[in-house]
Every structure is written in structure tokens, then in C-alpha cells.
Protein backbone atom coordinates (compact mmCIF):
# COMPACT_ATOMS: atom_id res chain seq x y z
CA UNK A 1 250.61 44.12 187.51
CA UNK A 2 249.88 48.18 187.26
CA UNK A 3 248.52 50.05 189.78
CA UNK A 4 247.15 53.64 189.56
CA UNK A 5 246.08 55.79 192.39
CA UNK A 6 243.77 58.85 191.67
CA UNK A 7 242.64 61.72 193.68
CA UNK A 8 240.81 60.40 196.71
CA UNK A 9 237.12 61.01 197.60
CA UNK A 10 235.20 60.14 200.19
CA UNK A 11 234.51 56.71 197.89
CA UNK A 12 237.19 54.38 197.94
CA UNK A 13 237.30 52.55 194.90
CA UNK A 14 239.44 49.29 194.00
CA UNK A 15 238.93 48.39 189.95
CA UNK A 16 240.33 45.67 188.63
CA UNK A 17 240.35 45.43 185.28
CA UNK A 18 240.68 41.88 183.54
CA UNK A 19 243.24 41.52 181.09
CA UNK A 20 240.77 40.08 178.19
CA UNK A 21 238.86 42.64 178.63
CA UNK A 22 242.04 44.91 177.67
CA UNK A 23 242.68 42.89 174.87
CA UNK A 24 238.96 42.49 173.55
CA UNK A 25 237.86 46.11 174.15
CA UNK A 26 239.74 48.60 175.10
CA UNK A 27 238.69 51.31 174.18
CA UNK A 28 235.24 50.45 176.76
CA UNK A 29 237.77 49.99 179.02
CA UNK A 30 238.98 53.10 178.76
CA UNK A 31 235.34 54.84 179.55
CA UNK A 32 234.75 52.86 182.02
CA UNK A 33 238.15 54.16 183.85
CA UNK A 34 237.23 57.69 182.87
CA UNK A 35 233.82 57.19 184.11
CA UNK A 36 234.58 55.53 187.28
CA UNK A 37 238.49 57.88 187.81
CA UNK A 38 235.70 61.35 187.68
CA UNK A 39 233.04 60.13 190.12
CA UNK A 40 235.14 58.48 192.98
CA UNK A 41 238.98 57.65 194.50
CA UNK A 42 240.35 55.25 192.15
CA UNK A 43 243.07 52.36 192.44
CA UNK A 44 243.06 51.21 189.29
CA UNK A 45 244.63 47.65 189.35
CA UNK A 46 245.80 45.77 185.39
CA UNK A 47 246.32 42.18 186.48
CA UNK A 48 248.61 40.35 183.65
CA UNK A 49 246.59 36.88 184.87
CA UNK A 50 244.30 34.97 187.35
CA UNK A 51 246.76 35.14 190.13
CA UNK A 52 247.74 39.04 189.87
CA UNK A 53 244.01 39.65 189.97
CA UNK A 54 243.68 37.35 192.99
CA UNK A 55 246.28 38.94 194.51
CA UNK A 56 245.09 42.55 193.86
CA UNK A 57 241.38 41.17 195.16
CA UNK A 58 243.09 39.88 198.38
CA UNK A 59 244.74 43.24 198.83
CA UNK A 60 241.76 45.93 198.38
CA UNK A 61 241.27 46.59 201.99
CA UNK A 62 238.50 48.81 202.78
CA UNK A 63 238.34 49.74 199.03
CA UNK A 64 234.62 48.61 197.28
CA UNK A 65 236.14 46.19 194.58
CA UNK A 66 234.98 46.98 190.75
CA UNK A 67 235.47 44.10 188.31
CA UNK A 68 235.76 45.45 184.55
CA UNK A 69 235.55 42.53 182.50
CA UNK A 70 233.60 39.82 181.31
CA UNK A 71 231.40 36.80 182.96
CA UNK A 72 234.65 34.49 183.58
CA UNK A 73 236.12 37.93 185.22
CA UNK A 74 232.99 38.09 187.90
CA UNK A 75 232.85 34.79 188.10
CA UNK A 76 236.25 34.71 189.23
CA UNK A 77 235.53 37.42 191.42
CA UNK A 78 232.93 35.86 193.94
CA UNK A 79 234.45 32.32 193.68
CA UNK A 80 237.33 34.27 195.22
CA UNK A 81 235.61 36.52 197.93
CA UNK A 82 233.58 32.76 198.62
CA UNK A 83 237.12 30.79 199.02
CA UNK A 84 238.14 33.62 201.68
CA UNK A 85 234.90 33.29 202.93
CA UNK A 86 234.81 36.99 202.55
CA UNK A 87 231.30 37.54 200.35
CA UNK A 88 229.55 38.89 203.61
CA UNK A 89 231.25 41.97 204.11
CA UNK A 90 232.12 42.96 200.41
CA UNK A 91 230.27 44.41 197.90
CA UNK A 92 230.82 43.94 194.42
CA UNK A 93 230.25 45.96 191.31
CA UNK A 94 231.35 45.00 187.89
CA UNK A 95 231.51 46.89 184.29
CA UNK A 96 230.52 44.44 181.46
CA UNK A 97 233.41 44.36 178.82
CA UNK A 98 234.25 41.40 176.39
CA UNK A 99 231.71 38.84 174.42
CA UNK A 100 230.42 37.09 176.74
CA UNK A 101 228.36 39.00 179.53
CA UNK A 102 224.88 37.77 179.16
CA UNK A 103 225.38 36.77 182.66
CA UNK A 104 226.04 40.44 184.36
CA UNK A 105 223.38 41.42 182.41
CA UNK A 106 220.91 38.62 183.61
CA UNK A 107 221.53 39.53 187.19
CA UNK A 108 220.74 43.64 186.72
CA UNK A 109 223.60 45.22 185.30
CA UNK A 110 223.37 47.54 182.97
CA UNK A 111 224.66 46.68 179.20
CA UNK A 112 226.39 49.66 178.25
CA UNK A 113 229.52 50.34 179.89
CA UNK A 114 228.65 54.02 180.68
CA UNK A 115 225.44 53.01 182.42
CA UNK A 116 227.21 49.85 183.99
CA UNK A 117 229.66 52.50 185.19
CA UNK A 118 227.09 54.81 186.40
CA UNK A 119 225.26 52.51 188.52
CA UNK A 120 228.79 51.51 189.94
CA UNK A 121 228.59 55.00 191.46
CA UNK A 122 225.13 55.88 191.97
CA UNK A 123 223.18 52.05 192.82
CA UNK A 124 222.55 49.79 195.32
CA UNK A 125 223.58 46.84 196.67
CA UNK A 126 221.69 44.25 196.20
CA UNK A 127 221.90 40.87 198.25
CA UNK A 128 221.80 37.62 196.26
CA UNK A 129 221.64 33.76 196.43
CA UNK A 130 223.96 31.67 195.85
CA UNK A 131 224.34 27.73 194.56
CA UNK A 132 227.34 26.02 196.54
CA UNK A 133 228.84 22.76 195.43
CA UNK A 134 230.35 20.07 197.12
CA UNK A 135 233.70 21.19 195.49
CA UNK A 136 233.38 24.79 196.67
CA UNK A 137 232.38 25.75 193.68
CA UNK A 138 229.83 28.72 192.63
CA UNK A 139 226.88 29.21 190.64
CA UNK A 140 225.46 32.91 190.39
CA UNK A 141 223.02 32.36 187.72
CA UNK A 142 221.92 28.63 186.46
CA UNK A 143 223.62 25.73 185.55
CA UNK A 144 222.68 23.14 182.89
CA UNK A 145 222.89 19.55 182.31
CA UNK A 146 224.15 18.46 179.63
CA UNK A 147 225.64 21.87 178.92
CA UNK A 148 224.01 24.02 176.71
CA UNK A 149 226.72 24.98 174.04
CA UNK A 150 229.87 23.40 173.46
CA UNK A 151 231.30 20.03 172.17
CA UNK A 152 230.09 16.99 174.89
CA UNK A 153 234.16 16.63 175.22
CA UNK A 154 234.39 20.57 176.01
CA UNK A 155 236.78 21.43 178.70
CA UNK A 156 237.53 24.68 181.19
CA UNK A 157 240.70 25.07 179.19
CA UNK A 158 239.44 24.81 176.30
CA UNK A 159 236.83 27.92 176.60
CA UNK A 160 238.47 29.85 179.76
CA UNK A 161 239.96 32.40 177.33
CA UNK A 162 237.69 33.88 174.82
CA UNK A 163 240.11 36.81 174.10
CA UNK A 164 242.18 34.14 172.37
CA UNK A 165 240.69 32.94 169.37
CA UNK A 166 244.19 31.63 167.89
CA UNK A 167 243.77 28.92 170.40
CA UNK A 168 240.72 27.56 169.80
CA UNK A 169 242.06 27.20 166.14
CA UNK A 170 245.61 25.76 167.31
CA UNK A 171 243.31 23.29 169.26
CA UNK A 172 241.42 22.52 166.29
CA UNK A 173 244.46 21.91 163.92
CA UNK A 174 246.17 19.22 166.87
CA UNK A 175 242.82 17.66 166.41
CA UNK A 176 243.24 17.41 162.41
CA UNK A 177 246.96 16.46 162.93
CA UNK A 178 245.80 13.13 165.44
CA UNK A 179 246.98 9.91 163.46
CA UNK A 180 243.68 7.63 162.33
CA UNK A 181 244.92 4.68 163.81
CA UNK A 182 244.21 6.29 167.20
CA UNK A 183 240.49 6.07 167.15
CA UNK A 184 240.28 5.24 171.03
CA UNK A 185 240.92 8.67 172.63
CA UNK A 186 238.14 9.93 170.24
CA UNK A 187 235.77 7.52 171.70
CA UNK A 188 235.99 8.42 174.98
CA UNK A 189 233.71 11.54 174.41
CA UNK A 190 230.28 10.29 174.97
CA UNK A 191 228.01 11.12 172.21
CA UNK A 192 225.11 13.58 172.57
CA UNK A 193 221.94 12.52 173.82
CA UNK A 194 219.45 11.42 176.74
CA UNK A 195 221.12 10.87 180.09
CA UNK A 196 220.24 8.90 183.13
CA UNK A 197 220.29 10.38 186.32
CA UNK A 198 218.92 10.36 189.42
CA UNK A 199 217.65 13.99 190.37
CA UNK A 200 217.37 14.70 194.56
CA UNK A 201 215.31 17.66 195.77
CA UNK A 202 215.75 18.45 199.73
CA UNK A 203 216.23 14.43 199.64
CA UNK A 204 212.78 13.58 197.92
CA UNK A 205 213.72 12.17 194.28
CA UNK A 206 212.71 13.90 191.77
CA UNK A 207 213.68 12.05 188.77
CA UNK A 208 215.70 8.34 189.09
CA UNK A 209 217.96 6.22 186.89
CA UNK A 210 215.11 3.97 184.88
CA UNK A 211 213.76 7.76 183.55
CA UNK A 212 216.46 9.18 180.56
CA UNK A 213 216.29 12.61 180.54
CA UNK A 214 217.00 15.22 178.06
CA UNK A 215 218.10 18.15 180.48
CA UNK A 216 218.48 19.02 183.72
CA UNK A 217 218.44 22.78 184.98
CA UNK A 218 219.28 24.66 188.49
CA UNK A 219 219.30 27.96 189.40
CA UNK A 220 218.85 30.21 192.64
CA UNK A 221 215.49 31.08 193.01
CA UNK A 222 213.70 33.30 195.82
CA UNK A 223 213.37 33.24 199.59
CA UNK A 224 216.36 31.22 199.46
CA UNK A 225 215.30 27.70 197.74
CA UNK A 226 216.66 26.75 194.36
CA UNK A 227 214.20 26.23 191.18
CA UNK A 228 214.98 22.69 189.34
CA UNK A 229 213.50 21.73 185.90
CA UNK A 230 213.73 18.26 184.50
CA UNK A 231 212.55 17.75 180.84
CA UNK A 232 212.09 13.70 180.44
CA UNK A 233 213.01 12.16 176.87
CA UNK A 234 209.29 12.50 175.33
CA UNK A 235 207.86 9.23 173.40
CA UNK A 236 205.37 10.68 171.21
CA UNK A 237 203.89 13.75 172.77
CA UNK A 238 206.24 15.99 174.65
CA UNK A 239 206.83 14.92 177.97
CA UNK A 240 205.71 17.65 180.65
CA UNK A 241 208.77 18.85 182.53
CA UNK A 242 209.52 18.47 186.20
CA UNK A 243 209.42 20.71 188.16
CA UNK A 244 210.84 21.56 192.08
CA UNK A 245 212.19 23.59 194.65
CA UNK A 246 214.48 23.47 197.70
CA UNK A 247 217.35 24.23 199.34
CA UNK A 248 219.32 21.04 198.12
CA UNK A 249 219.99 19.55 195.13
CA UNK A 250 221.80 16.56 194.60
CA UNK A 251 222.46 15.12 190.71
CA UNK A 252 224.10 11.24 190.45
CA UNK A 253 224.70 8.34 187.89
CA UNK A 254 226.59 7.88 185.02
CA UNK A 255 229.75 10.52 184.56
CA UNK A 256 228.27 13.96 183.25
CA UNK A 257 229.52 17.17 182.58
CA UNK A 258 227.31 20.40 183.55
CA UNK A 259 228.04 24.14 182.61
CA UNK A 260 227.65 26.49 185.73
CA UNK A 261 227.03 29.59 184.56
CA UNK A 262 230.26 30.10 181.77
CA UNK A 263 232.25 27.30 182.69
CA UNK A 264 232.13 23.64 181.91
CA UNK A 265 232.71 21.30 184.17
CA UNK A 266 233.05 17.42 185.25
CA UNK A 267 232.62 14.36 184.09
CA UNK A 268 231.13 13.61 188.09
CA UNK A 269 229.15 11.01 188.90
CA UNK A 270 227.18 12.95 191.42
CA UNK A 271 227.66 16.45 192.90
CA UNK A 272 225.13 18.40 195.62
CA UNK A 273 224.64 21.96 195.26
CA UNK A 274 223.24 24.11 198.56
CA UNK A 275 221.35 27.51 197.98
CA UNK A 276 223.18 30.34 200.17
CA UNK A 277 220.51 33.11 200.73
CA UNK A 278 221.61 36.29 200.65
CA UNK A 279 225.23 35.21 200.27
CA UNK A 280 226.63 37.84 198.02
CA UNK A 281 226.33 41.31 197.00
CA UNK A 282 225.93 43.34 193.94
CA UNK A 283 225.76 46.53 192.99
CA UNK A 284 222.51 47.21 190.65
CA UNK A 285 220.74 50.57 189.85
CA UNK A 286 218.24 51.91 191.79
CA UNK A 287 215.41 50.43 191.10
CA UNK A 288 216.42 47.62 189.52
């Protein structure tokens, strides 16, 4: 891991810069360091991997931490700061780089890296909610069941590196190369289509087992209470959706996989998510 110390200021800045963003764009990653280097006192920190960028996270001491990266990259971020239970005190700011940021942008951050940069030095922060698991895992914006993109068989592994598109297509020729006379692992994927599931709101059930359901949706909401959105499986006329909020949420029945935020996860056969108010910070412009 590279670190790079510029002139001090009376702004103490720790940026970490994730290495698929380096390898997607680098040349935004290269503004945003020349951006970020001119308006404050840098440490500029190149983590080769997940644990040299938890490690240089762990290790920013009074220094505001700056994320240049993708989703996965703030993501990883806060799921951090939460597992040190150190989201109270901190601050975070992050520079969209790579393909997939439609969640930085969806919270308030700017979409050009100049302006994302900008607001790094010149915004606010910004206090957020926050959906906690039963797993200890975090959801910043929404999640979705069944996931909205992906194969249903769609793992963490298989999408946690979109800077490395030879993998996907190594993945895909394994897949071609599987013998047919091993039909079973194939049907182990469940095939796409209306789930049943029993849908808890602050306890009071919102939607249970006898009711298939095409989709099931989560995300913080205000005043600290989460807003959930069940869409039935319609029989002639679209079915209205469902709609609730509260400050629990608890999803059970048969195994199902769910996509919080960029990730995919499960199968579970039930998993409770709490809202945190206020529970993390962001840095957004003024105004925002």
C-alpha cells in the first residue's frame, strides 16, 4: 500500500483511493487527487485490496477520511466505520469513480468528479439513516427482493469486482465447460418468479406466506422509520402495492436472496433489518 503526505493545512485529509477505481479510471482519479492535494493536507493512501484499505481506514486518526471510488468502495467504507462502531464520530466524503455509482449519486453527491471533489472541501455534513441487519450488515440506500439485476443464482463473488471483466467471462466459460450429465447443481438455482414471504412491519404483518409476491422493497426513510413496498402477484388487474413504515422490518419463508444496495446476498430464510437514525455522516454540498 502507498502512502503520500502533502503540505499540511489546517484540513486534515485521509483519501483512500480504491484500487478499481485506479484501474477503471484513472485519469478521474488523478483530478480528484489534484483537486483534493490543492485545497487541503493530503495523505493520500493506494490500498492494493480490501484489507490494505481497512487497514489504512483503521489508521486515519484525526484525519476526515475521503473514499475515491465506486459504490462497493463506500459501501465498504461505512460497513467498516459500523463494525468499529466508529460511524458517530467520523465523517465521510467520497469522490465517485468507476461504473457503478448510482448510489453516491442517489444520496447527494455530486456526479462529476471535480464537483464531487469540490463539495469534499467546501460541503456539509449531512447525518443519515441507516438499515442494520441481523448479520451486521448495512444498507445506505434500498434493498430489493428478489434482486433487481443479476442471475437468481448471482453471488457477492461473482459481481464484487466490476474492474474485472475477464472474470465474469472466465466464469462464464467454467459454466460452458460443466459436463451435461451434471444437471443437478444447475437445478439448485431457483427459477425466477413470485415468492412467498411473510413481510413484518414494527411486528404487525404486512404481507404472509398464503400471499406470493412479486417484490419486496426497503429503504431508510425520514424521522428515522424505514419505507416498505410490497407489490402482490396481480390476477387480472394490477394488484395495488403495500405499503408501510417503521422502525423494524423483518422478511421470512422460503430461502431468498436480496440485493442491499450493490451487493447480493443470501439465500436466508428470514433476516430483520433496524433503521439507525442519524447513524452516519456524509459530506454533501451546501444546499443539497
Amino acid at each position: 500500500m502507498a502512502e503520500v503526505a502533502t503540505s499540511a493545512t489546517s484540513e486534515q485529509l485521509l483519501v483512500v483511493v480504491d484500487p478499481v477505481a485506479r484501474r477503471s479510471d484513472g485519469e478521474s482519479v488523478r483530478i480528484a487527487k489534484d483537486v483534493l492535494g490543492a485545497g487541503a493536507g493530503m495523505k493520500l493512501c493506494l490500498p492494493d485490496g480490501p484489507e490494505e484499505f481497512a487497514r489504512a481506514l483503521g489508521r486515519r486518526g484525526s484525519r476526515r477520511p475521503v473514499v475515491v471510488g465506486d459504490d462497493r468502495a463506500l459501501i465498504r467504507a461505512v460497513s467498516l466505520l459500523h463494525r468499529h462502531r466508529e460511524l458517530a464520530g467520523c465523517a465521510l466524503s467520497v469522490v465517485p469513480v468507476g461504473s457503478a455509482v448510482s448510489l453516491a449519486r442517489s444520496l447527494g453527491v455530486p456526479a462529476g468528479t471535480v464537483a464531487a471533489a469540490r463539495a469534499v472541501l467546501d460541503g456539509v455534513e449531512r447525518r443519515m439513516d441507516l438499515l442494520v441487519d441481523d448479520s451486521d450488515g448495512v444498507v445506505l440506500g434500498a434493498l430489493r427482493i428478489p434482486p433487481v439485476t443479476g442471475a437468481p443464482g448471482e453471488t457477492e463473488s461473482e459481481t464484487a469486482d466490476p474492474g474485472r471483466p475477464w472474470l465474469r467471462t472466465c466464469q462464464s466459460l467454467v459454466r460452458t465447460l460443466v459436463p451435461a450429465a451434471r444437471p443437478s447443481r444447475l437445478a439448485a438455482a431457483p427459477e425466477p418468479g413470485p415468492s412467498r414471504l411473510r413481510v413484518e412491519v414494527d411486528g404487525e404483518t404486512l404481507v404472509d406466506l398464503n400471499q406470493p409476491v412479486e417484490a419486496v422493497s426497503v429503504s431508510p426513510g425520514a424521522d428515522g422509520t424505514a419505507s416498505v413496498e410490497v407489490r402482490p402477484v396481480s390476477v387480472g388487474a394490477e394488484a395495488s402495492p403495500l405499503l408501510a413504515e417503521g422502525r423494524t422490518v423483518t422478511v421470512s419463508g422460503a430461502h431468498f436472496r436480496y440485493r442491499a444496495d450493490a451487493v447480493v446476498s443470501g439465500p436466508v430464510r428470514t433476516r430483520t433489518w433496524v433503521v439507525r437514525e442519524g447513524a452516519w455522516g456524509l459530506t454533501l454540498p451546501t444546499g443539497a
